[in-house]
N, C-alpha and C. Protein backbone atom coordinates (compact mmCIF):
# COMPACT_ATOMS: atom_id res chain seq x y z
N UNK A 1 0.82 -1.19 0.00
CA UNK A 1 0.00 0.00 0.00
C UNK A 1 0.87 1.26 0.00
N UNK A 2 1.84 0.86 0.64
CA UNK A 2 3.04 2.54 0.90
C UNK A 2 3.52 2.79 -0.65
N UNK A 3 3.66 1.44 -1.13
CA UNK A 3 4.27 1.55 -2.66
C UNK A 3 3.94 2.33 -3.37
N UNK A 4 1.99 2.04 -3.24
CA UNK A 4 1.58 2.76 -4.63
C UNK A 4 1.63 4.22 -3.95
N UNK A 5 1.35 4.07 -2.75
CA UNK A 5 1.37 6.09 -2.18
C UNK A 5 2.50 6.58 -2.65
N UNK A 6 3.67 6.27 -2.67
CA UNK A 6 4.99 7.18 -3.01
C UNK A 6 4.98 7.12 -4.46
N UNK A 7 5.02 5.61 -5.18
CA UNK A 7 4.77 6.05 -6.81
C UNK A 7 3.67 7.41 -6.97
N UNK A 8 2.47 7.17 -6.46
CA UNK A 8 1.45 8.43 -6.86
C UNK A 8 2.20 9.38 -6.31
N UNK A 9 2.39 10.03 -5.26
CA UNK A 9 3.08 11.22 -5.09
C UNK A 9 4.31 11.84 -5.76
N UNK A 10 5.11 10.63 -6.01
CA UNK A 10 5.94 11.09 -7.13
C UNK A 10 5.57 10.85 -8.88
N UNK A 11 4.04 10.81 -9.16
CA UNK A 11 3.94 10.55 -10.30
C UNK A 11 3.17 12.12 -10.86
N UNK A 12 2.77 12.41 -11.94
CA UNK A 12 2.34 13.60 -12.18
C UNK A 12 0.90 13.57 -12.53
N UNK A 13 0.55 12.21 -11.90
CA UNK A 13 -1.22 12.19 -11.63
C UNK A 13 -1.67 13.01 -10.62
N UNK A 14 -2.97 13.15 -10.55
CA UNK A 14 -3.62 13.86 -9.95
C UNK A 14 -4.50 13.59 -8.77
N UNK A 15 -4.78 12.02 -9.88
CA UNK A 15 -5.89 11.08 -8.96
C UNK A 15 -5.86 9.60 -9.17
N UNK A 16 -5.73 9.00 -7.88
CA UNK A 16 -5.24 7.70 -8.03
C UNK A 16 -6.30 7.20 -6.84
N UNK A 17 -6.97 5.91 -7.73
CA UNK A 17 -8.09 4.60 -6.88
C UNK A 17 -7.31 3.76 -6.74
N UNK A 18 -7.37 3.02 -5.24
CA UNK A 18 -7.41 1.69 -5.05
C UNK A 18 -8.25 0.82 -4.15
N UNK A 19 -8.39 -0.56 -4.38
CA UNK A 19 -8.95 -1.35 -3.48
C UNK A 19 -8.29 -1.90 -2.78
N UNK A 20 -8.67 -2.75 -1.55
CA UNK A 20 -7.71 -3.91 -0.81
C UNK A 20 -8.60 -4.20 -0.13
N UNK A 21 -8.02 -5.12 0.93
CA UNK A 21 -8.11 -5.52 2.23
C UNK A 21 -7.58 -6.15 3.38
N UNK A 22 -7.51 -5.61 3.86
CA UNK A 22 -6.43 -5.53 5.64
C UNK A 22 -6.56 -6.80 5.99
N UNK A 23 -5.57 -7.59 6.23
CA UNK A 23 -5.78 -8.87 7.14
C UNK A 23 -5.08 -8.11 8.52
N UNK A 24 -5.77 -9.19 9.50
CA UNK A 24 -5.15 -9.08 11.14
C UNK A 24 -3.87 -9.34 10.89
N UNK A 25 -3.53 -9.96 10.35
CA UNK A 25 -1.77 -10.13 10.56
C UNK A 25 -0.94 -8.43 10.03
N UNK A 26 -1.54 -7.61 9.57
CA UNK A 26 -1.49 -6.47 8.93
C UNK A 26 -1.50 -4.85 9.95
N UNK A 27 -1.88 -5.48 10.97
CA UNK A 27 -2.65 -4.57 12.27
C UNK A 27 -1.21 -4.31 13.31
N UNK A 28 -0.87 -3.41 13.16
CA UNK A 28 0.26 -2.89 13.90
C UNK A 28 0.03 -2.31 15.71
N UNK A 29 -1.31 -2.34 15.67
CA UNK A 29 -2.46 -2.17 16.68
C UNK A 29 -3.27 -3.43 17.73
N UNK A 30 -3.44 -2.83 19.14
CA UNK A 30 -3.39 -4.29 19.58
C UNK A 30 -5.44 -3.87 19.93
N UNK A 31 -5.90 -5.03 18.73
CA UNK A 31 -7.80 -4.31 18.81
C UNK A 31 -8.24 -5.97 18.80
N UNK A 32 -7.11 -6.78 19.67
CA UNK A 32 -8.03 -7.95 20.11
C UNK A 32 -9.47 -7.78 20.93
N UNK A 33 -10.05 -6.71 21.64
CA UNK A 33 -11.11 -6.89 22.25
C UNK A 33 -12.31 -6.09 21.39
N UNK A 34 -11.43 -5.46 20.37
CA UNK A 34 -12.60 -5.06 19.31
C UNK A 34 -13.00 -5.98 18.70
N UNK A 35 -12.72 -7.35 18.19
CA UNK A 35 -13.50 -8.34 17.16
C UNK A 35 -14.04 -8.24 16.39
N UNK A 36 -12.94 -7.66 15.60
CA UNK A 36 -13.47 -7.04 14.19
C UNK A 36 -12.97 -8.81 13.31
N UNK A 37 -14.33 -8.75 12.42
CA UNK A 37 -13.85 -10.27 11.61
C UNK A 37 -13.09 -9.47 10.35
N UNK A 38 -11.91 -10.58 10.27
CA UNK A 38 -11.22 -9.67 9.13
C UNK A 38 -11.34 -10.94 8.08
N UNK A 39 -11.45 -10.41 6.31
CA UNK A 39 -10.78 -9.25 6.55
C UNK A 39 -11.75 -7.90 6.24
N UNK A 40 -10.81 -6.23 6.17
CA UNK A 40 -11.93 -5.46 6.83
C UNK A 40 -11.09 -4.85 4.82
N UNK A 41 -12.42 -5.12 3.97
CA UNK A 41 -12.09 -4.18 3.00
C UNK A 41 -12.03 -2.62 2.87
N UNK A 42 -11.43 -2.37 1.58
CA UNK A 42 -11.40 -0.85 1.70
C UNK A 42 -11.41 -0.42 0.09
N UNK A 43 -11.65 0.77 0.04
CA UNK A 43 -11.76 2.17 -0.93
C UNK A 43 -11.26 2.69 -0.84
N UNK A 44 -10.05 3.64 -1.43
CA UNK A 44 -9.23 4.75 -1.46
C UNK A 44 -9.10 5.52 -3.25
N UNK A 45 -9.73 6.46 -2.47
CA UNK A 45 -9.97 7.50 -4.05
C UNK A 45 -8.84 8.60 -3.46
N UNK A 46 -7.66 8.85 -3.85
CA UNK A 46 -6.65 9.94 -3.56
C UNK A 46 -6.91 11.29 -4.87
N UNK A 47 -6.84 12.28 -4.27
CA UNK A 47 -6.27 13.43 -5.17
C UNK A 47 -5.13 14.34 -4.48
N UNK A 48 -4.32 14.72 -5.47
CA UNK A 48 -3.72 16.06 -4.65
C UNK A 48 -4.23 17.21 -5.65
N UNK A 49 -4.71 18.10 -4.46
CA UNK A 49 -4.92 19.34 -4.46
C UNK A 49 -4.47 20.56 -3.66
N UNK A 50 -3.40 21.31 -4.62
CA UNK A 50 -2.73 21.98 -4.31
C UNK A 50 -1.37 21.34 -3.72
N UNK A 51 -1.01 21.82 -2.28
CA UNK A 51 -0.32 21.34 -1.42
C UNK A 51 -0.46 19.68 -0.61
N UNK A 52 -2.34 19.73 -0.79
CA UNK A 52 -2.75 18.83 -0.28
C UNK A 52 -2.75 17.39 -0.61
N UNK A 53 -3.27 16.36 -0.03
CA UNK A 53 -3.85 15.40 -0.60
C UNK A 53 -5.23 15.45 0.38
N UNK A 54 -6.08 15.50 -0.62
CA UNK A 54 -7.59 14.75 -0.85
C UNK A 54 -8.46 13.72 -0.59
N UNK A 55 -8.59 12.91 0.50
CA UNK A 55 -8.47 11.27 0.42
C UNK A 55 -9.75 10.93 0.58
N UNK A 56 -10.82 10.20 -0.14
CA UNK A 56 -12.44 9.65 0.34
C UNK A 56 -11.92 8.05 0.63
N UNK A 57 -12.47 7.79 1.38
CA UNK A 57 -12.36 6.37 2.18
C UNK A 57 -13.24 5.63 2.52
N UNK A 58 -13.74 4.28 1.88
CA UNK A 58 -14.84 3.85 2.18
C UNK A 58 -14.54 2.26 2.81
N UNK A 59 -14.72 1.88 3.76
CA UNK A 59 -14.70 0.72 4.46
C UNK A 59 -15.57 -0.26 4.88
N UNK A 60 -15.58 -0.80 4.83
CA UNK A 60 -16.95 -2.09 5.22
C UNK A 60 -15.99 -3.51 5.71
N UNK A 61 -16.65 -3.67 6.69
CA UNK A 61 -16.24 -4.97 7.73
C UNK A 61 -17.30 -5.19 9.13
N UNK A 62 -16.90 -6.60 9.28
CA UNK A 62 -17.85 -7.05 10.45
C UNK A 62 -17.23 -6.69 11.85
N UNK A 63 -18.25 -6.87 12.54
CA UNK A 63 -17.54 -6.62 14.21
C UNK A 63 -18.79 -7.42 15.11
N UNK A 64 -18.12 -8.57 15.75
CA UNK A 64 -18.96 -9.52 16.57
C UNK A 64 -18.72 -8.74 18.20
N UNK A 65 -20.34 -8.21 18.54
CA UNK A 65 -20.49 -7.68 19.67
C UNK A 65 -21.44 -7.69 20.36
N UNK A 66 -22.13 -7.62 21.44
CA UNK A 66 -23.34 -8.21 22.16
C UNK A 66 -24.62 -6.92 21.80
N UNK A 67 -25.76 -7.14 21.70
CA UNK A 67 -26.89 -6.60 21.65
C UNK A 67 -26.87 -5.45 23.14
N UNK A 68 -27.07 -4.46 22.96
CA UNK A 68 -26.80 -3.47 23.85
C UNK A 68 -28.24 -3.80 25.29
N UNK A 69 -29.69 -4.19 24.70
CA UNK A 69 -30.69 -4.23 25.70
C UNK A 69 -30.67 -5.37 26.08
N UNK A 70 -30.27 -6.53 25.38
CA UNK A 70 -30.42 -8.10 25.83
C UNK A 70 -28.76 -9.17 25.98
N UNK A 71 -27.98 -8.48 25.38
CA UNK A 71 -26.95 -9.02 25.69
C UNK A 71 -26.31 -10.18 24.81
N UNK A 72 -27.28 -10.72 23.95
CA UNK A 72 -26.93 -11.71 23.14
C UNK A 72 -25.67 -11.24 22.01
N UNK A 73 -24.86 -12.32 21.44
CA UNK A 73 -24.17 -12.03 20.59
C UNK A 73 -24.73 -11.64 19.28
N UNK A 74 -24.03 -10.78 18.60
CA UNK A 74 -24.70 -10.34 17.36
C UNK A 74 -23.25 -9.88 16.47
N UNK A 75 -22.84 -10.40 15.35
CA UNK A 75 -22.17 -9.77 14.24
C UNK A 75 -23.22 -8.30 13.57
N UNK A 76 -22.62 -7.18 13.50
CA UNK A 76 -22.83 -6.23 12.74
C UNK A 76 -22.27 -6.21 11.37
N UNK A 77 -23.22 -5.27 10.56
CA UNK A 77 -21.76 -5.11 9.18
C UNK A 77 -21.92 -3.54 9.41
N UNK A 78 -20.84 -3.31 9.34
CA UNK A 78 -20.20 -1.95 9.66
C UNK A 78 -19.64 -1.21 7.83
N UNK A 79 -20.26 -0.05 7.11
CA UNK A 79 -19.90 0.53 6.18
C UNK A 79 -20.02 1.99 6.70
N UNK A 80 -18.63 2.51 6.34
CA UNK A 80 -18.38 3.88 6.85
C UNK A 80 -17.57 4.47 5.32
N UNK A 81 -18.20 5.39 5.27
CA UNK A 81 -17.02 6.67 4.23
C UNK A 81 -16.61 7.75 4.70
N UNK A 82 -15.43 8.44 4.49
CA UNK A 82 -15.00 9.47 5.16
C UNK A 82 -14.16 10.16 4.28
N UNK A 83 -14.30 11.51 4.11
CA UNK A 83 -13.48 12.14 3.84
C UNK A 83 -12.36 13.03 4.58
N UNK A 84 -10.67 13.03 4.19
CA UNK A 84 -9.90 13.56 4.67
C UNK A 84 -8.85 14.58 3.61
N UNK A 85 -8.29 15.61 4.65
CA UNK A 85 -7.52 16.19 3.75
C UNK A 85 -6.33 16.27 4.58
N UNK A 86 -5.06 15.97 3.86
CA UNK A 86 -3.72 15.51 4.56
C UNK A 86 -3.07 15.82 4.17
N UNK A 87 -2.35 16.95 5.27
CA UNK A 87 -2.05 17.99 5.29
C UNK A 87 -0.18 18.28 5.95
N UNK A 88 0.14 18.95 4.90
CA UNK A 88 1.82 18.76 5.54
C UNK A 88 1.71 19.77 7.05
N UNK A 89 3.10 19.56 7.35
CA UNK A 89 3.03 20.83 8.35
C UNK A 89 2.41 20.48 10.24
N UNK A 90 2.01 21.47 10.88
CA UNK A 90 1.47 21.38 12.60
C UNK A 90 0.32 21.71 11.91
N UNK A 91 -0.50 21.63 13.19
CA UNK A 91 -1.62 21.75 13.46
C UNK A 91 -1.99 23.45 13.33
N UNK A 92 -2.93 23.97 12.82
CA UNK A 92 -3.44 25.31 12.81
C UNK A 92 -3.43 25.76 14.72
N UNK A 93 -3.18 26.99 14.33
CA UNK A 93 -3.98 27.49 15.86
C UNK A 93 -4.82 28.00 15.66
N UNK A 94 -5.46 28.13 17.16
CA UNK A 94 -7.30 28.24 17.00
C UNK A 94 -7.32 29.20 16.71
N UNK A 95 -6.88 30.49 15.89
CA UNK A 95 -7.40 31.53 15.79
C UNK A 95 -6.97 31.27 13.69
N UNK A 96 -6.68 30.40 13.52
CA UNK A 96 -6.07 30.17 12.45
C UNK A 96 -7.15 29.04 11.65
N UNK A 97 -8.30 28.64 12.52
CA UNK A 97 -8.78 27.50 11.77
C UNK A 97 -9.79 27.62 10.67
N UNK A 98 -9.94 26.14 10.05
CA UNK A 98 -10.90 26.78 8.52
C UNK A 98 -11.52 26.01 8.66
N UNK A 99 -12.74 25.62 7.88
CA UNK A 99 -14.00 24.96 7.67
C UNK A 99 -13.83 23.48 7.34
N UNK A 100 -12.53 22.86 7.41
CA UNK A 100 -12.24 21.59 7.23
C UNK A 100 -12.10 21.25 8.47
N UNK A 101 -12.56 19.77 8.49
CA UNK A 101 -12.85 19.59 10.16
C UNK A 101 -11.88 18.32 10.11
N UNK A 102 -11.91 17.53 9.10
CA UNK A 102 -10.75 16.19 9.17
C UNK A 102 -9.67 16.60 8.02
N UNK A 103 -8.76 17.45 8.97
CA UNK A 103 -7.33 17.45 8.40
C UNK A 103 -6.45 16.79 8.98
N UNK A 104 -5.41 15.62 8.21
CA UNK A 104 -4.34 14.73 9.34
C UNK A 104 -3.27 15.42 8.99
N UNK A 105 -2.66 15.50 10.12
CA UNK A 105 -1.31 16.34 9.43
C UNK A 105 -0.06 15.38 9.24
N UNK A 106 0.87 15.54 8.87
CA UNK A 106 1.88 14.11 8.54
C UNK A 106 3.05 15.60 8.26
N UNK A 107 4.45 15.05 8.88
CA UNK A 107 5.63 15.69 8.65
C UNK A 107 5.94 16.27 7.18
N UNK A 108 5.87 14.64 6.48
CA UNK A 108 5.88 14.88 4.98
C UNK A 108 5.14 14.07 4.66
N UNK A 109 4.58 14.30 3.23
CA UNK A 109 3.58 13.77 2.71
C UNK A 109 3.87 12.49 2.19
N UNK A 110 5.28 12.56 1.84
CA UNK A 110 5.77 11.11 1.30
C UNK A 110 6.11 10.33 2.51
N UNK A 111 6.11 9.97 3.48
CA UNK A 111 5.63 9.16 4.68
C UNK A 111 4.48 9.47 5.14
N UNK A 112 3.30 9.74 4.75
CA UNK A 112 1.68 9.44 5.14
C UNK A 112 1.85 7.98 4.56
N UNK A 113 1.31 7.44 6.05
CA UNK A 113 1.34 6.09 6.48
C UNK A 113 -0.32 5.73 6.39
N UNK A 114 -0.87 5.50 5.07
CA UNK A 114 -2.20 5.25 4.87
C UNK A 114 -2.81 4.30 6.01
N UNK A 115 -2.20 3.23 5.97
CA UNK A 115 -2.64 2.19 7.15
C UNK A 115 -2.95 2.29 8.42
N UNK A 116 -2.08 3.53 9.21
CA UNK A 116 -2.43 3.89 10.55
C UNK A 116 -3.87 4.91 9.95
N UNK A 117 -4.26 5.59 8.67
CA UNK A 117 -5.61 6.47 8.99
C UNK A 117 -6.61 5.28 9.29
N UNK A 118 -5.94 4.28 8.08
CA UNK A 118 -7.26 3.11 7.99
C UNK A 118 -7.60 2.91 9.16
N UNK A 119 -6.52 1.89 10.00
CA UNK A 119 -6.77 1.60 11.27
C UNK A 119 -7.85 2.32 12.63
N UNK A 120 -7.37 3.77 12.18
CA UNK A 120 -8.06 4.92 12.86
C UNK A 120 -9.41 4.68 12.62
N UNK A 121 -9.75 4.96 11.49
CA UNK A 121 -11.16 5.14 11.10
C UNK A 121 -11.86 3.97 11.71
N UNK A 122 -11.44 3.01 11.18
CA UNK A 122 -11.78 1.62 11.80
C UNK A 122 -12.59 1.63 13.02
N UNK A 123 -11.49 2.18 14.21
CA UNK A 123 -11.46 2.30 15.25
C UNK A 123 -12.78 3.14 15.83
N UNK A 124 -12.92 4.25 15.39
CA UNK A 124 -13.60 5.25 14.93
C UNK A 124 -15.11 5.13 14.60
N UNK A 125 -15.06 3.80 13.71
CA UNK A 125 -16.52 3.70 13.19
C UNK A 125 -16.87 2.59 14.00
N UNK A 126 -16.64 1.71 15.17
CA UNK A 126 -17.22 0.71 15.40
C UNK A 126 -18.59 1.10 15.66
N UNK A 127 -19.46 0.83 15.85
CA UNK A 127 -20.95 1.49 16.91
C UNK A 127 -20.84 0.96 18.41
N UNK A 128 -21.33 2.17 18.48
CA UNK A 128 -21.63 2.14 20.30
C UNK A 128 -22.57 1.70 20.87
N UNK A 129 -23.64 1.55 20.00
CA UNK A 129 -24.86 0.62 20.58
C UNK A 129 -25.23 -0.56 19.21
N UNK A 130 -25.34 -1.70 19.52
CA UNK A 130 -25.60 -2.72 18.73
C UNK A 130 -27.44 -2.96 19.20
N UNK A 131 -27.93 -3.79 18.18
CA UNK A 131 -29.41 -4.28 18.81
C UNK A 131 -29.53 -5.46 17.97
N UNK A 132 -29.84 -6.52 18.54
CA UNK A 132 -30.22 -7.70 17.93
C UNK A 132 -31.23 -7.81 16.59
N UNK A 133 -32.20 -6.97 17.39
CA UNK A 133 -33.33 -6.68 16.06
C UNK A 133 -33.88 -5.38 16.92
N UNK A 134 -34.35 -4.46 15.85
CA UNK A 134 -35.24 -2.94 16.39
C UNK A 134 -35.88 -2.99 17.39
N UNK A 135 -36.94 -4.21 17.36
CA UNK A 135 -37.40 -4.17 18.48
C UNK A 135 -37.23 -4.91 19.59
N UNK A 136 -36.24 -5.63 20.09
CA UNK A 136 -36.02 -6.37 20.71
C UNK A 136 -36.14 -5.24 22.49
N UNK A 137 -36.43 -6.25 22.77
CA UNK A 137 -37.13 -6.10 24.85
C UNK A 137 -36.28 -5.85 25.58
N UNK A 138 -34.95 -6.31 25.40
CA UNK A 138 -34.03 -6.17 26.31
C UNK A 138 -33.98 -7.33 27.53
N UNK A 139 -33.85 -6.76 29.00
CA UNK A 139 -33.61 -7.93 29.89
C UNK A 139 -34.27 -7.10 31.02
N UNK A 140 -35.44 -8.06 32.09
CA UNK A 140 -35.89 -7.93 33.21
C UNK A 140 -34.83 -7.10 33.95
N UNK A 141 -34.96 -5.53 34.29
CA UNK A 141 -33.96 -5.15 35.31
C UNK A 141 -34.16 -5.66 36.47
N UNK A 142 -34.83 -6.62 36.80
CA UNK A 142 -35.27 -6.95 38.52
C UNK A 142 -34.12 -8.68 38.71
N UNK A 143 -34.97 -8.92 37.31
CA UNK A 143 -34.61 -10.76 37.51
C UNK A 143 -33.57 -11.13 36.30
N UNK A 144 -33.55 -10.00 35.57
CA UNK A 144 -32.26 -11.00 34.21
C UNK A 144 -33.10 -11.29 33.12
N UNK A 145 -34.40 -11.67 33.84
CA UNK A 145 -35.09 -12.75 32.55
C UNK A 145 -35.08 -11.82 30.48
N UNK A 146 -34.52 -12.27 29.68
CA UNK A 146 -34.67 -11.91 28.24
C UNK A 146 -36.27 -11.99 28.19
N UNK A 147 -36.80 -10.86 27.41
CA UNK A 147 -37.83 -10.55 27.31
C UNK A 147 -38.18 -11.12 26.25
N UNK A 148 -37.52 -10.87 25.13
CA UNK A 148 -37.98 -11.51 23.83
C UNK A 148 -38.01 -12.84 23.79
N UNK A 149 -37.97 -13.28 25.21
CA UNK A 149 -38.16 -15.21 25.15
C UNK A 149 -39.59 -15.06 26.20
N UNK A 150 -39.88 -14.36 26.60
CA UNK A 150 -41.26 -14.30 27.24
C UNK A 150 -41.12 -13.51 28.54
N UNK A 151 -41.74 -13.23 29.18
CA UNK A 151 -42.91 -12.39 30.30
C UNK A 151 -41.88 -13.04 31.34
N UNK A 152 -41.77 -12.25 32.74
CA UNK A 152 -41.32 -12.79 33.80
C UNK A 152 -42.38 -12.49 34.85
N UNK A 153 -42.41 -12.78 36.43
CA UNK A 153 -43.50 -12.54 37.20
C UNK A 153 -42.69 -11.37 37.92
N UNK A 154 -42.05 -10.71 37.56
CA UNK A 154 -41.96 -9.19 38.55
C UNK A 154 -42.51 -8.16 38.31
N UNK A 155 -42.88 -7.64 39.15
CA UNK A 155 -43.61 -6.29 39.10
C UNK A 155 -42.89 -5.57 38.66
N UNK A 156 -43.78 -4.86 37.02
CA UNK A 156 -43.18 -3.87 36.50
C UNK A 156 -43.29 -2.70 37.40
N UNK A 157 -42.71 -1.59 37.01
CA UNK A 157 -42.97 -0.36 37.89
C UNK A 157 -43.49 0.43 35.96
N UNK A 158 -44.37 1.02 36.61
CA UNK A 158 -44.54 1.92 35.48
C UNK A 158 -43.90 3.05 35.40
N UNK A 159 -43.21 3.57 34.83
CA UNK A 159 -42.01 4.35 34.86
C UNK A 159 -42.40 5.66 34.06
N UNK A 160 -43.42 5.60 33.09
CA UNK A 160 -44.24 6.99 32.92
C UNK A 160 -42.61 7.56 32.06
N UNK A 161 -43.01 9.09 32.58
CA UNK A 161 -42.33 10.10 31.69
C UNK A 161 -40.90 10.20 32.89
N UNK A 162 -39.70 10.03 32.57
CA UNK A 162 -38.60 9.97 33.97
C UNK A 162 -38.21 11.40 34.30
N UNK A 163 -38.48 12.53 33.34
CA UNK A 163 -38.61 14.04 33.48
C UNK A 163 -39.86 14.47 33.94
N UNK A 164 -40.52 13.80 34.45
CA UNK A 164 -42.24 14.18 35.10
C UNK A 164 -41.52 15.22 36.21
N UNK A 165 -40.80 14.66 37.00
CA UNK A 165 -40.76 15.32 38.15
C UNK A 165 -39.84 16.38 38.05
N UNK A 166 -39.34 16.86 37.03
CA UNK A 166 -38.81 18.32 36.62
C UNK A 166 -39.51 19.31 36.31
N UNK A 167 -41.14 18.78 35.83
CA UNK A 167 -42.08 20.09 35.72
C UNK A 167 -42.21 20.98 37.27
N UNK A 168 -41.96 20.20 38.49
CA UNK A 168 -42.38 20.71 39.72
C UNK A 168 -41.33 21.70 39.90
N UNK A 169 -39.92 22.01 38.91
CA UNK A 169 -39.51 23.01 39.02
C UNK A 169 -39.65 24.80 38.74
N UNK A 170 -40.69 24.30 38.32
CA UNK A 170 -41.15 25.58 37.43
C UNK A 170 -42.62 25.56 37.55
N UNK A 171 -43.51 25.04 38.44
CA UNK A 171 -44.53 25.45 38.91
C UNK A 171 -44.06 26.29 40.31
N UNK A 172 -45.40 27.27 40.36
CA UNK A 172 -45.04 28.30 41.44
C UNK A 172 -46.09 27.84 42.95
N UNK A 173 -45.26 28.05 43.89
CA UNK A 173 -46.03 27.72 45.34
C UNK A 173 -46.43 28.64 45.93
C-alpha cells in the first residue's frame, strides 16, 4: 500500500483509486477486544490538491459484539465513508482554523502512512450501541429474565415520563 502512495506522489497524476483488504496479521495495533472479523475491505480515491492530498475512504467490515438491551451475541456489518484532507506541516492554531474539520497532518507527505488512517477510522466507526433486532425487549432489570423469550412474574414499575418530576420546578407555590 506505501508503494503505490509514493509512486502516486511522485507521479504527475492527480488522482489515483485503489482497493484492498487488511488482514489481522497487517494490524500494527493491539484491537483484540474489538473483534473485528477480518478481513476489513477498503476504498481509497486519492487526489492532490494543491499542497494537499484529498483522500475519500470507504470501508466495510464485520464486528462480533453483544446486543446493547439483551446481551446476546450479534455480528454487525459496519460501512463507513470518510473524507480527509492531509495535510503537511502542525496543526493550525485556534485563531487560524478553517472549515475543514478532518485534516491529518503528517511531517511529509511522502511518509503518510495510509494504514495507521485506515486503522483509525476503523477504530472510529465501530458502533456504540448494537441491537439484535429494532425491536427487541431487552432484559428484566429486577430478575435478568430476556424478554424476547417471554414475560417474567416481577412487578413492572410503570415508569411513565422519567422528566415528570422536573415540571415541579417551574410550577409556582
Amino acid at each position: 500500500m506505501n508503494n503505490r502512495m509514493s509512486t502516486f506522489l511522485e507521479s504527475d497524476l492527480f488522482q489515483e483509486s485503489w482497493t484492498g483488504e487488511l488482514e489481522e496479521m497487517e494490524n500494527p495495533y493491539d484491537m483484540q477486544g474489538l473483534k473485528i472479523t477480518y478481513p476489513v475491505y477498503y476504498e481509497v480515491d486519492l487526489y492532490k490538491v494543491e499542497d494537499d492530498l484529498e483522500l475519500d475512504l470507504y470501508l466495510e467490515y464485520e464486528v462480533e459484539t453483544n446486543c446493547s438491551r439483551c446481551l446476546i451475541p450479534v455480528t454487525e456489518k459496519v460501512e463507513d465513508t470518510s473524507h480527509f484532507t492531509i495535510r503537511e506541516g502542525v496543526e493550525l492554531e485556534e485563531e487560524e482554523e478553517t472549515d475543514i474539520d478532518d485534516i491529518y497532518y503528517v511531517e511529509e507527505l511522502k511518509r503518510f502512512q495510509l494504514e495507521d488512517l485506515l486503522f483509525s477510522q476503523i477504530i472510529s466507526s465501530i458502533p456504540q450501541k448494537s441491537l439484535c433486532k429494532e425491536e427487541c425487549k431487552g432484559l428484566c432489570p429486577q430478575c435478568g429474565q430476556d424478554l424476547n423469550h417471554g414475560t417474567c412474574d416481577c412487578e413492572q414499575e410503570e415508569s411513565g415520563n422519567q422528566f415528570e418530576i422536573l415540571k415541579e420546578l417551574f410550577t409556582e407555590k
